[in-house]
C-alpha atoms as a PDB file:
ATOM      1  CA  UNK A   1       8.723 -16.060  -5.570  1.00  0.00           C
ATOM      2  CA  UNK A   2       5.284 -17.047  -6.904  1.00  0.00           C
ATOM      3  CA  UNK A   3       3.890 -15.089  -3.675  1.00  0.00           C
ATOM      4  CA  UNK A   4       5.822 -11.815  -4.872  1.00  0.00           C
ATOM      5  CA  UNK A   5       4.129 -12.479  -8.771  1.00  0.00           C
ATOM      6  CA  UNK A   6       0.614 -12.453  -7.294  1.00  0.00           C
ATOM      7  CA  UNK A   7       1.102  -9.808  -4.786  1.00  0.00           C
ATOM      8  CA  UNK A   8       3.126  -7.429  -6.909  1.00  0.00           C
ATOM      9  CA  UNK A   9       0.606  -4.284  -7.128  1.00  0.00           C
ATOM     10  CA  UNK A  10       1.070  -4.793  -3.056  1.00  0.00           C
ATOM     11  CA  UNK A  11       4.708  -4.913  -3.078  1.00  0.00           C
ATOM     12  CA  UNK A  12       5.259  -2.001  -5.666  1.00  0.00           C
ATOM     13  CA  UNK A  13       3.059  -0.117  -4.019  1.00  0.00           C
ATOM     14  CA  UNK A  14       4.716  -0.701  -0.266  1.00  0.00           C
ATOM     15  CA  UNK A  15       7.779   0.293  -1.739  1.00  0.00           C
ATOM     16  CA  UNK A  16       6.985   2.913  -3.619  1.00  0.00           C
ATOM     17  CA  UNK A  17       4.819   4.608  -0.611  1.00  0.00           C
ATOM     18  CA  UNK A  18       7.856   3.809   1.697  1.00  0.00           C
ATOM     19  CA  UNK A  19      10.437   5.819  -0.478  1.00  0.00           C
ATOM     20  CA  UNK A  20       7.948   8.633  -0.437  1.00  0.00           C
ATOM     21  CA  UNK A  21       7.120   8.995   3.013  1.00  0.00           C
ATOM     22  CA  UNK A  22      10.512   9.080   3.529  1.00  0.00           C
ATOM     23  CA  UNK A  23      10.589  11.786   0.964  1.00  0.00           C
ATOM     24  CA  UNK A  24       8.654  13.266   2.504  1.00  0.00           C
ATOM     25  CA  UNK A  25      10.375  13.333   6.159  1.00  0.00           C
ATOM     26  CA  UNK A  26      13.661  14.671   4.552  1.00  0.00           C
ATOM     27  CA  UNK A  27      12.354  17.402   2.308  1.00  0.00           C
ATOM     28  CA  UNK A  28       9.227  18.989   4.308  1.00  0.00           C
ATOM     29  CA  UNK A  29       9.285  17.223   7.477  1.00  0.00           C
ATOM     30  CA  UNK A  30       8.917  18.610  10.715  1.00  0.00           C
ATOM     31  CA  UNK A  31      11.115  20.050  12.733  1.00  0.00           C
ATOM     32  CA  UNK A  32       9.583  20.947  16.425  1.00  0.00           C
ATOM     33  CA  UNK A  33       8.928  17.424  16.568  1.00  0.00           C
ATOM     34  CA  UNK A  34       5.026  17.431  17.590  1.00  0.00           C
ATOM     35  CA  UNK A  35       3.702  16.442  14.353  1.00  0.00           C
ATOM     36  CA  UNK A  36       2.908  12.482  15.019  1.00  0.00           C
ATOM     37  CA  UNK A  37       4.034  10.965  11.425  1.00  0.00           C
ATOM     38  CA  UNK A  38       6.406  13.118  10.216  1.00  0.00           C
ATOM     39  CA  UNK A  39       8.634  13.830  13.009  1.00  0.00           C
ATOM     40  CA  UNK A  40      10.791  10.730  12.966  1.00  0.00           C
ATOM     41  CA  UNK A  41      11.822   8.590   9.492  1.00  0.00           C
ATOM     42  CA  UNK A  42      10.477   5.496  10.841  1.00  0.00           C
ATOM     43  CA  UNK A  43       6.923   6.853  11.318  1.00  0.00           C
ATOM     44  CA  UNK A  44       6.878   8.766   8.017  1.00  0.00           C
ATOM     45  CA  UNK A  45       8.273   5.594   5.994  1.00  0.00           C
ATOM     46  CA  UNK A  46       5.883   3.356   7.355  1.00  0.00           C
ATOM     47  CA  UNK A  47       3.079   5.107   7.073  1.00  0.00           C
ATOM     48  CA  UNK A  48       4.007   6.352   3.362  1.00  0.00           C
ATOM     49  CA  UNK A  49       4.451   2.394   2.844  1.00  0.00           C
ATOM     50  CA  UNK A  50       0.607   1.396   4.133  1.00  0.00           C
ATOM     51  CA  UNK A  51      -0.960   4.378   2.455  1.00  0.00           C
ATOM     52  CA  UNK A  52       0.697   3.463  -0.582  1.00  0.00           C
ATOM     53  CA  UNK A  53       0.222  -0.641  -0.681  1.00  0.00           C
ATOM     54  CA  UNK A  54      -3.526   0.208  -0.294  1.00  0.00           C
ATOM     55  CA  UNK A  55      -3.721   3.232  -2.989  1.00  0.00           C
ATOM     56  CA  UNK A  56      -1.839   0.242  -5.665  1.00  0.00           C
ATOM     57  CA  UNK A  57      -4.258  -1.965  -4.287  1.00  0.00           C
ATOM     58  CA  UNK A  58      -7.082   0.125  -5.663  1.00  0.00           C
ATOM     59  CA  UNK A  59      -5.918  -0.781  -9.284  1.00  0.00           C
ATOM     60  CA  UNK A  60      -5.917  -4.606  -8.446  1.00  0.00           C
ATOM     61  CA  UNK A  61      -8.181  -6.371 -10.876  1.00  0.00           C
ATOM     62  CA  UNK A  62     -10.528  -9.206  -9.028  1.00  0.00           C
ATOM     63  CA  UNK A  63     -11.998 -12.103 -10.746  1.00  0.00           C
ATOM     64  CA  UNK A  64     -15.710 -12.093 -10.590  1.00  0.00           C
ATOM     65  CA  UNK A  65     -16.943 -15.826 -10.577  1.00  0.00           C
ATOM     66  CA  UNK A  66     -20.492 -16.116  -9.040  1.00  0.00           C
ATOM     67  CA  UNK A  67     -22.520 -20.007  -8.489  1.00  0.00           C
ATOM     68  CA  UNK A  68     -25.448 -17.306  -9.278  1.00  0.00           C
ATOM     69  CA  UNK A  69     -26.012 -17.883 -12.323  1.00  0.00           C
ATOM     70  CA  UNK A  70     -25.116 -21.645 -12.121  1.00  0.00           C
ATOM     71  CA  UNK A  71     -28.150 -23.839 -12.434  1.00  0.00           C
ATOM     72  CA  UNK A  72     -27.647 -26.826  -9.754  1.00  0.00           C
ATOM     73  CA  UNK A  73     -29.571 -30.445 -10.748  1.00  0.00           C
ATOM     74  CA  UNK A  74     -31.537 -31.754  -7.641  1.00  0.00           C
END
């Protein structure tokens, strides 16, 4: 559970990408079946799902410790 709290701009953002890739197969889709990603669910789900765990992870707020500035006794 604690890994799902830390994570959860990753996890919202897989989810969210997957329900819209697969959105995205069902409403526009393709239907000769040569486009790569769209032509099957599985391929347009999973790729919604990585495209949209790293577009939430853009919004991910990093803590910026540095030893720069730290002054070290010899």
């Amino acid at each position: 559970m604690n890994f799902l709290i830390k994570h959860k701009l990753w996890v919202i953002g897989i989810a969210a990408g997957a329900i819209g890739g697969y959105l995205y197969y069902y409403f526009i889709g393709c239907v000769s079946g040569t486009c790569p990603i769209t032509s099957r669910p599985l391929n347009s789900t999973l790729y919604g799902a990585l495209m949209g765990g790293l577009f939430f992870n853009l919004f991910k707020k990093e803590n910026k410790t540095s030893n720069k500035n730290k002054v070290t006794e010899e």
